[in-house]
N, C-alpha and C. Protein backbone atom coordinates (compact mmCIF):
# COMPACT_ATOMS: atom_id res chain seq x y z
N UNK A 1 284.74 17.60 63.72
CA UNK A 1 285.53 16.54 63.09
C UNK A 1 284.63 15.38 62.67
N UNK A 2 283.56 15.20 63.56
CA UNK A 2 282.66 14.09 63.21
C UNK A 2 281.96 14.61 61.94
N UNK A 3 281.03 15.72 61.39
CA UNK A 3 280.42 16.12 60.87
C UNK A 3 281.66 15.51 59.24
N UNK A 4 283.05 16.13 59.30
CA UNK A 4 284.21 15.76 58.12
C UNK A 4 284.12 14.01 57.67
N UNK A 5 284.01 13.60 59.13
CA UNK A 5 284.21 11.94 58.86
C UNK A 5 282.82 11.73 57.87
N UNK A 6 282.03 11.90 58.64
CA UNK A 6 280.49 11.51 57.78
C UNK A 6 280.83 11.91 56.58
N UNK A 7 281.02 13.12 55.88
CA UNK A 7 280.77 13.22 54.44
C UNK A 7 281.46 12.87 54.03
N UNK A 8 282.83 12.63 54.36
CA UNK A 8 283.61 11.13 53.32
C UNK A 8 283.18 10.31 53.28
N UNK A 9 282.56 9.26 54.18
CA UNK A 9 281.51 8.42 54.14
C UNK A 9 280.53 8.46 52.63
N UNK A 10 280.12 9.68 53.18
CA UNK A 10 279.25 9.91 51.65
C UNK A 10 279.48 10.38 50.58
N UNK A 11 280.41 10.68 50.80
CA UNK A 11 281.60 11.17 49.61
C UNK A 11 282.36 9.57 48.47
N UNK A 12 282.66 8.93 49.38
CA UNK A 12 283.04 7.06 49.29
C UNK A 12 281.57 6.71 48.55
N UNK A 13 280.57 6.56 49.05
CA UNK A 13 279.51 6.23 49.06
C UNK A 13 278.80 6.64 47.77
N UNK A 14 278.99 7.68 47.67
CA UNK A 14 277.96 8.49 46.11
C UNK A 14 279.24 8.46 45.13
N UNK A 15 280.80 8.11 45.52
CA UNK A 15 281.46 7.72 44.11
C UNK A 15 281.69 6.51 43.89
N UNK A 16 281.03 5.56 44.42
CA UNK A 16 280.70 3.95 44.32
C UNK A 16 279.96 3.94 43.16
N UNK A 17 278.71 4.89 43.82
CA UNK A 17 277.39 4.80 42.20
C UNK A 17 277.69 5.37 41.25
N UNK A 18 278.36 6.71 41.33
CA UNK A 18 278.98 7.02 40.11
C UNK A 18 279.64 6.24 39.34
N UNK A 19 280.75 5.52 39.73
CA UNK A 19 281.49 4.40 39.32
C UNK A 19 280.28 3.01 38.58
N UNK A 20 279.21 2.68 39.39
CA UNK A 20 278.46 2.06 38.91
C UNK A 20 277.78 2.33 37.63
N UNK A 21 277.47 3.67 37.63
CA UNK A 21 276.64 4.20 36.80
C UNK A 21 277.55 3.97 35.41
N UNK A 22 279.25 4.40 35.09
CA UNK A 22 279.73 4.69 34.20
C UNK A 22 280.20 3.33 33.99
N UNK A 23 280.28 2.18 34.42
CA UNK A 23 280.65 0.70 34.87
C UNK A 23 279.30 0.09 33.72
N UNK A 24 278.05 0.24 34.02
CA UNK A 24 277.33 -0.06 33.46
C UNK A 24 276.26 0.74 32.59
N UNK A 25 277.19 1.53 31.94
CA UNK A 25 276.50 2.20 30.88
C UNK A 25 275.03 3.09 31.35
N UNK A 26 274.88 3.77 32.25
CA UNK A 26 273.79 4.28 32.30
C UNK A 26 273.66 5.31 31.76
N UNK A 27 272.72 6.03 31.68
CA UNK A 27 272.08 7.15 30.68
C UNK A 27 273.06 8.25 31.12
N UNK A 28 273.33 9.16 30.46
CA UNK A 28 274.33 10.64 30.64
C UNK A 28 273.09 11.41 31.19
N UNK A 29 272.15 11.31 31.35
CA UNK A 29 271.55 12.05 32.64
C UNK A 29 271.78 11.57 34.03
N UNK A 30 271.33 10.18 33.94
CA UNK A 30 271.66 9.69 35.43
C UNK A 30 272.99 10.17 35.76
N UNK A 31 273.97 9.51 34.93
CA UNK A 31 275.45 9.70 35.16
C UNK A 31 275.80 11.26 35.69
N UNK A 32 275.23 11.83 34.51
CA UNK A 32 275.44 13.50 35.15
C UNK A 32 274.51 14.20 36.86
N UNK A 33 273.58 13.86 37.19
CA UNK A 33 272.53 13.88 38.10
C UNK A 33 273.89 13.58 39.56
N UNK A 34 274.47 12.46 39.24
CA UNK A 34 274.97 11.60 40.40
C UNK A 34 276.18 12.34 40.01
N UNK A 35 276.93 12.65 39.09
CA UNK A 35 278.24 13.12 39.45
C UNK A 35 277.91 14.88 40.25
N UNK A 36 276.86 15.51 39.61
CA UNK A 36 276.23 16.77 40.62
C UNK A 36 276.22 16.47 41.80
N UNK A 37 275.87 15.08 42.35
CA UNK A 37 275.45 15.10 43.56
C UNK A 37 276.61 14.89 44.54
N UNK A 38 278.09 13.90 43.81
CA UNK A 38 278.62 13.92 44.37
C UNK A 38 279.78 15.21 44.33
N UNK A 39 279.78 15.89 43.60
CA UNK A 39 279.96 17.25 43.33
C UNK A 39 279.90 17.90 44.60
N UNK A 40 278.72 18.45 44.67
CA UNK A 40 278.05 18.73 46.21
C UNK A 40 278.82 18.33 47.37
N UNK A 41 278.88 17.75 47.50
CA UNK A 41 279.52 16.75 49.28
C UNK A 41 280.84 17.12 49.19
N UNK A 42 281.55 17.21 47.81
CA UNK A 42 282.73 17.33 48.13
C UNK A 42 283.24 18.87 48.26
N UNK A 43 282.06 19.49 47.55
CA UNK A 43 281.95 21.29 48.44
C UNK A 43 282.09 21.38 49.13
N UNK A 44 280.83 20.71 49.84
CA UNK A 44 280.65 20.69 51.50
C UNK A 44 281.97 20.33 52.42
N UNK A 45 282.41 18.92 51.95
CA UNK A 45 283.60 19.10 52.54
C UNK A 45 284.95 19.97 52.89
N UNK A 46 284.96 20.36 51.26
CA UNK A 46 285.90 21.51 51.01
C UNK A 46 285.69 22.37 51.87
N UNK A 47 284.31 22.99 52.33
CA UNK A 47 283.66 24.33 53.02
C UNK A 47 284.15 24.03 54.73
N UNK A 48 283.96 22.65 54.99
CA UNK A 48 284.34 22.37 56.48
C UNK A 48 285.71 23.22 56.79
């Protein structure tokens, strides 16, 4: 259950910057890079 809590944490956490990223115009690589990443975590979560 602890391992679930953490990756919402980082789940919250990496769609902050995403949000930042598209907030302030950053490049469609970055933007894409960080939405992969938060992509990821929310697998992971899914997989828990």
């Amino acid at each position: 259950m602890k391992q679930r809590e953490l990756l919402k944490e980082q789940i919250e956490k990496e769609r902050r910057i995403l949000d930042g990223c598209i907030e302030q115009g950053a490049s469609q690589e970055e933007t894409y890079r960080q939405s992969l990443a938060l992509d990821r975590l929310i697998e992971e979560y899914l997989d828990l």
